[in-house]
C-alpha atoms as a PDB file:
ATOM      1  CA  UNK A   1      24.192  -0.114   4.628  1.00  0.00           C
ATOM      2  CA  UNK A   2      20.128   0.034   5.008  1.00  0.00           C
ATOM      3  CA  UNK A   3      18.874   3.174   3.052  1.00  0.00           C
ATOM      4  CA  UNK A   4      15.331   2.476   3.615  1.00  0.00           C
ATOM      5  CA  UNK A   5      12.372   1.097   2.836  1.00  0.00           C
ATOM      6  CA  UNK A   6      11.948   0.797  -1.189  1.00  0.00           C
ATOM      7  CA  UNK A   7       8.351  -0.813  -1.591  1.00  0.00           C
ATOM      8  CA  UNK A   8       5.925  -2.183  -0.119  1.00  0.00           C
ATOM      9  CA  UNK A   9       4.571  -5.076  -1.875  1.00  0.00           C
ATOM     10  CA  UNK A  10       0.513  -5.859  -1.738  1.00  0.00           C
ATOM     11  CA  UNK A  11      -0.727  -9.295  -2.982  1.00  0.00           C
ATOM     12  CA  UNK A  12      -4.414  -8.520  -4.558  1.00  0.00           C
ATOM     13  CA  UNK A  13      -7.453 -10.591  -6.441  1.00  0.00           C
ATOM     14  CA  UNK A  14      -8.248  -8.658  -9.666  1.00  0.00           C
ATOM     15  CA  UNK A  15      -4.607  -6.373 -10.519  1.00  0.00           C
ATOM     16  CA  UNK A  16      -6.550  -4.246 -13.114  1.00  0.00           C
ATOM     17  CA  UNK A  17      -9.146  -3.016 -10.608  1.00  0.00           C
ATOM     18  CA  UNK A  18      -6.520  -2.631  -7.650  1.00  0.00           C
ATOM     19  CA  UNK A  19      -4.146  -0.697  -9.977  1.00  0.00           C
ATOM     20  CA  UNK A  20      -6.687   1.410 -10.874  1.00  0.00           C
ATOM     21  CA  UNK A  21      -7.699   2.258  -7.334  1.00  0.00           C
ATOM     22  CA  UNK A  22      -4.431   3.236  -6.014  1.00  0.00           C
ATOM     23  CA  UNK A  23      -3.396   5.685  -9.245  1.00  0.00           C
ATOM     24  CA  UNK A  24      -7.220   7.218  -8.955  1.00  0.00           C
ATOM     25  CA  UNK A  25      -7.104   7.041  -5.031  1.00  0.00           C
ATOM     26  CA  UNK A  26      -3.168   8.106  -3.839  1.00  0.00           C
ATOM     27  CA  UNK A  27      -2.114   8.936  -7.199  1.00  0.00           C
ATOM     28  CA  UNK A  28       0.484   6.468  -7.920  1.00  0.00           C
ATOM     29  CA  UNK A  29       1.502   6.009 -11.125  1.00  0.00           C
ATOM     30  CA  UNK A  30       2.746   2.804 -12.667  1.00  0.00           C
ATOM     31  CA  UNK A  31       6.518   2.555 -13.332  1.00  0.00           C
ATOM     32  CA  UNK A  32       6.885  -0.118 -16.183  1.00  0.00           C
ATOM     33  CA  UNK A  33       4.370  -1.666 -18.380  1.00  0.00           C
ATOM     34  CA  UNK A  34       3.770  -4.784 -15.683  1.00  0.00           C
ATOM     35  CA  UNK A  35       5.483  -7.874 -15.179  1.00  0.00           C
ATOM     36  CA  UNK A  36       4.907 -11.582 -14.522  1.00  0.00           C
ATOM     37  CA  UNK A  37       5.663 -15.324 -14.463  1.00  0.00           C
ATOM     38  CA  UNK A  38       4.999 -18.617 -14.805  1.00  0.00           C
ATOM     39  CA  UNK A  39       6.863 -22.097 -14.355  1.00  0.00           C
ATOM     40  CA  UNK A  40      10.109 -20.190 -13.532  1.00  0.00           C
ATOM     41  CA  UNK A  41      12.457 -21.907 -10.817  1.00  0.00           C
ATOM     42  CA  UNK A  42      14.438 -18.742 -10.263  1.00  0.00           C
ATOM     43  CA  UNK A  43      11.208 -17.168  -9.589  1.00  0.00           C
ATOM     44  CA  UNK A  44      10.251 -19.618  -7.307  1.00  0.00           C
ATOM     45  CA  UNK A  45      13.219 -19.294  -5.579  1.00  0.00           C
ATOM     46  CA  UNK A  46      12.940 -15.556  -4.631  1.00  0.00           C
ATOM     47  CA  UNK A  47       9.523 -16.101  -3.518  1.00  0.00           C
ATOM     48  CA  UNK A  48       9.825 -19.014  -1.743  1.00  0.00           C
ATOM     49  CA  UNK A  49       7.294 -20.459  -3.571  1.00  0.00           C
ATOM     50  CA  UNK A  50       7.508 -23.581  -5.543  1.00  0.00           C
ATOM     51  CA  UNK A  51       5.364 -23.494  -8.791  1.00  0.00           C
ATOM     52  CA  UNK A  52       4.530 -19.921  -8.433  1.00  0.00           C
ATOM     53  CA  UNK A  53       2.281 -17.897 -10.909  1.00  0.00           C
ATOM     54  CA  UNK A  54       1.956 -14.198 -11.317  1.00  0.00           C
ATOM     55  CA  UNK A  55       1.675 -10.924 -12.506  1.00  0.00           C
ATOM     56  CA  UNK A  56       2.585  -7.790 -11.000  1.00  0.00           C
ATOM     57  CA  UNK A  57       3.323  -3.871 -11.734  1.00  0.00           C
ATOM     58  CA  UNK A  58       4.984  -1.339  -9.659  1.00  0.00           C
ATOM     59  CA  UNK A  59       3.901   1.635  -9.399  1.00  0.00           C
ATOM     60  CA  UNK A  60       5.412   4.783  -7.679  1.00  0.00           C
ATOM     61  CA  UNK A  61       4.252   8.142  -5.871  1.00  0.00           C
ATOM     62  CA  UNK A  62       6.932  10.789  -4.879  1.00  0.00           C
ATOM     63  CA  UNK A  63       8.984   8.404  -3.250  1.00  0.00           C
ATOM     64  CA  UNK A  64       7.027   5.728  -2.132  1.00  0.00           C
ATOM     65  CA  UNK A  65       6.713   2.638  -4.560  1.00  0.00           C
ATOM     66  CA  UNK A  66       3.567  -0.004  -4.351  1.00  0.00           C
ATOM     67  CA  UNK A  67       4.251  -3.670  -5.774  1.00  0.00           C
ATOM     68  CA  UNK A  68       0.723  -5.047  -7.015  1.00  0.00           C
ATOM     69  CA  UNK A  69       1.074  -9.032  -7.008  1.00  0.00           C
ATOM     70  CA  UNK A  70      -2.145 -10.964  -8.718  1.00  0.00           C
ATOM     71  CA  UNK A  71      -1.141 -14.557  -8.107  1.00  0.00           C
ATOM     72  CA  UNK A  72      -2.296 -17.501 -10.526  1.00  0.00           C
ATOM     73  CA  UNK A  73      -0.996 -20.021  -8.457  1.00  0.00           C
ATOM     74  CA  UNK A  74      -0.575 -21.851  -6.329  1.00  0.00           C
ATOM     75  CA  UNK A  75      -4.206 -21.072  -4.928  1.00  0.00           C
ATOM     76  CA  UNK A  76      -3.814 -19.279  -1.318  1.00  0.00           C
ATOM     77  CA  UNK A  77      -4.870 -20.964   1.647  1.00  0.00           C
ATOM     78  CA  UNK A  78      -6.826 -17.911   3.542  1.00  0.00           C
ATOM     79  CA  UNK A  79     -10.018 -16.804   2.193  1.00  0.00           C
ATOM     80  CA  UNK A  80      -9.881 -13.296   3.618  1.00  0.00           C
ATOM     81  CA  UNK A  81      -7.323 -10.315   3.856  1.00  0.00           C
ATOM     82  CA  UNK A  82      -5.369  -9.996   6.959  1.00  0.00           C
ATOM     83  CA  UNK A  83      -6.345  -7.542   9.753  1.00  0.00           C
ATOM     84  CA  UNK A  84      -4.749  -5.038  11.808  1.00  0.00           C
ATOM     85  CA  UNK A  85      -4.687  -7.989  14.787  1.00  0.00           C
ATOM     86  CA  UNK A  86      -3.112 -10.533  12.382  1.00  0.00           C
ATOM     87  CA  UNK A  87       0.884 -11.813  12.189  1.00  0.00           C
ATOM     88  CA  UNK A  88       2.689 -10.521  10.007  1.00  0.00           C
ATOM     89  CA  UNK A  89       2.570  -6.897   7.282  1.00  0.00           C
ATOM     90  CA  UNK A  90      -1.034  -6.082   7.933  1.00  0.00           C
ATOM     91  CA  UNK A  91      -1.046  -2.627   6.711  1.00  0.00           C
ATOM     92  CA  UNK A  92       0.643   0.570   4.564  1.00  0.00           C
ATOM     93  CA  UNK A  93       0.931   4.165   5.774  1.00  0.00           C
ATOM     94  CA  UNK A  94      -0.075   7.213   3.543  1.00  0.00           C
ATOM     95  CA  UNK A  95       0.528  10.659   4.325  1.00  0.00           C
ATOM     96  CA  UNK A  96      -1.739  13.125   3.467  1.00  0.00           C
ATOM     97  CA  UNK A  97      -2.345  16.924   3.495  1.00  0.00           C
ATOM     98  CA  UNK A  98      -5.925  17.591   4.292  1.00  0.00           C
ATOM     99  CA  UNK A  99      -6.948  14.528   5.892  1.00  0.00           C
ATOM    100  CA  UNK A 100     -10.918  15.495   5.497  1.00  0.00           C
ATOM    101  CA  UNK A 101     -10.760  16.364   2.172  1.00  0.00           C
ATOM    102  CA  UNK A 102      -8.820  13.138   1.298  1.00  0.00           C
ATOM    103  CA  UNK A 103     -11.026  10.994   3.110  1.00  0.00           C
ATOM    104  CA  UNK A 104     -13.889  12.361   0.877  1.00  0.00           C
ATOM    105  CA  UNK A 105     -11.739  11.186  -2.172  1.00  0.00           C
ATOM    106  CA  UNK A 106     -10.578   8.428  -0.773  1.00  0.00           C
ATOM    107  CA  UNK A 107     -14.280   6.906  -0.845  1.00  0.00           C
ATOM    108  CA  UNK A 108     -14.883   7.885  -4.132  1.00  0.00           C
ATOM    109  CA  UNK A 109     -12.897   5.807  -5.251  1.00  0.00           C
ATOM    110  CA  UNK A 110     -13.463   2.603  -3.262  1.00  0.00           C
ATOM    111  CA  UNK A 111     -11.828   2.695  -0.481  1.00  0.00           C
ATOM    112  CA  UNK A 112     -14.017   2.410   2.908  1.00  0.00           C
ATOM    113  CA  UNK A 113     -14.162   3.518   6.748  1.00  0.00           C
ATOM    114  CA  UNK A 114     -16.506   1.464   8.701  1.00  0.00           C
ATOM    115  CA  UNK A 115     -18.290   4.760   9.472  1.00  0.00           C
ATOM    116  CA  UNK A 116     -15.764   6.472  11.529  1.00  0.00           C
ATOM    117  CA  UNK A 117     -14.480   9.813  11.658  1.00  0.00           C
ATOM    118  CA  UNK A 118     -10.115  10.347  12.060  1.00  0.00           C
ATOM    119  CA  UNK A 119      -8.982  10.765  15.206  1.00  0.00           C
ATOM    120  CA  UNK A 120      -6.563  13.542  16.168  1.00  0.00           C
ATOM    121  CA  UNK A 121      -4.063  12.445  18.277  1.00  0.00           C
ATOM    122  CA  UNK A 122      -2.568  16.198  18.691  1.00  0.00           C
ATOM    123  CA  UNK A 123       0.967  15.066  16.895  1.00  0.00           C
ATOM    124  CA  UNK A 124      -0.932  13.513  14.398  1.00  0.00           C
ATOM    125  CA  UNK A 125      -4.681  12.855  12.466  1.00  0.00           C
ATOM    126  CA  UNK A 126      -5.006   9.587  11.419  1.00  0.00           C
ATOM    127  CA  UNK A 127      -7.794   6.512  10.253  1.00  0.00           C
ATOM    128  CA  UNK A 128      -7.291   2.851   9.286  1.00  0.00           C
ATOM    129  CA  UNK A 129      -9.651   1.969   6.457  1.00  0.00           C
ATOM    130  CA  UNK A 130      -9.766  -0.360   3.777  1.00  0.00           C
ATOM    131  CA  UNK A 131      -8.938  -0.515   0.178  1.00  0.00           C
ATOM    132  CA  UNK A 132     -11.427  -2.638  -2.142  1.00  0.00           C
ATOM    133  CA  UNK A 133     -10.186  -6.166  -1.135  1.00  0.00           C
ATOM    134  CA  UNK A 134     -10.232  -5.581   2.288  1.00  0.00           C
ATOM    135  CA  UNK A 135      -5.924  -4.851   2.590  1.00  0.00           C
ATOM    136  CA  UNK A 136      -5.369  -2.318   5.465  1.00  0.00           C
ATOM    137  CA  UNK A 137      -4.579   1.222   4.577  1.00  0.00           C
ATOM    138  CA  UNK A 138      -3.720   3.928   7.368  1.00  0.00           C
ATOM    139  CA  UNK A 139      -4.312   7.400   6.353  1.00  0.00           C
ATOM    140  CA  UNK A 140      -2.423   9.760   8.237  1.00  0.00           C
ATOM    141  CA  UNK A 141      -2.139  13.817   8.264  1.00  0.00           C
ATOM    142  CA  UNK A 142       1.197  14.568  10.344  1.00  0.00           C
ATOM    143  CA  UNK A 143       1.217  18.317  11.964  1.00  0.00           C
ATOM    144  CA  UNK A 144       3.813  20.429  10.625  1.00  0.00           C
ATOM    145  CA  UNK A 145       7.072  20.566  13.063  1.00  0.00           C
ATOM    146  CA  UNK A 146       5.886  16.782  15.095  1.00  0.00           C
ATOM    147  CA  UNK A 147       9.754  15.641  13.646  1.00  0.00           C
ATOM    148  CA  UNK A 148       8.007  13.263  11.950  1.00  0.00           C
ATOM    149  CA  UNK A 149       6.481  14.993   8.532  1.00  0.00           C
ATOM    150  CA  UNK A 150       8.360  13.799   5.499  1.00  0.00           C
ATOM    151  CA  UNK A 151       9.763  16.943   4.653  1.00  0.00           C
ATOM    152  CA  UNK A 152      10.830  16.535   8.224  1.00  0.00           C
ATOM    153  CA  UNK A 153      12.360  13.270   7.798  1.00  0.00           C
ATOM    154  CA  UNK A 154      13.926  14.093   4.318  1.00  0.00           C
ATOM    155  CA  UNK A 155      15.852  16.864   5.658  1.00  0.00           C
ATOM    156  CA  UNK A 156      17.069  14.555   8.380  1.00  0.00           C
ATOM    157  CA  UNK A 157      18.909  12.743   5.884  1.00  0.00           C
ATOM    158  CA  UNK A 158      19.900  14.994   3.800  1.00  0.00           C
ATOM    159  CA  UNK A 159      21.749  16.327   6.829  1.00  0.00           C
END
């Protein structure tokens, strides 16, 4: 039985700074003391990735949980983050109250726009921007009663 989504996992260059931005930024809020590995076949294994290197911490906010990865090895082969265009998980959704307001701390601590304004879709405000190694970050304001707030959705399944 599929319960949902647990975490979404976010492979970064420097895991002190990006930790840092994302409990200053969303406010999440790191779950253990970190993790990591090194020369561990069962490791490799699970990610698929023969002689695999890393550390990593997860960190949590409400219900949502964020897994920081800060690979040692082996090197990767693209040189730049993946955009919204690109195959594969190319960005994470954050819901927000006051969309304005949040944008305002948002780039106070880092994270960046391109210069553009949200857009309000009616159902829904909402702006793609950029956390401080370039990963893909949606920031979205739902409108109370769209069906698709997450009090919304959490009384859905409580139901």
């Amino acid at each position: 039985m599929i319960r949902g989504i647990h975490h979404v996992g976010v492979n970064c260059r420097d895991l002190k700074r990006m930790t840092r931005f994302y409990c200053e930024a969303f406010g999440f809020e790191p779950v253990d003391e970190g993790f990591g590995w090194s020369c561990e076949p069962v490791m490799d294994r699970i990610v698929d990735l023969p002689g695999s290197a890393a550390k990593g911490v997860m960190l949590r906010a409400g219900q949502c949980y964020l897994e920081l990865f800060e690979y040692s090895a082996p090197p990767s082969d693209l040189a730049r983050p993946l955009r919204p265009n690109d195959r594969g998980y190319t960005h994470m959704c954050i819901d927000v109250t006051d969309i304005e307001n949040d944008i305002v701390h948002l780039k106070a601590c880092g994270m960046t726009f391109s210069g553009r304004d949200h857009v309000d879709a009616g159902h829904v405000r909402t702006l793609y921007g950029y956390d401080p190694e370039g990963n893909v970050i949606e920031v979205q304001q739902c409108m109370p009663a769209n069906g698709f707030t997450l009090e919304e959705l959490r009384a859905a399944n409580a139901a």
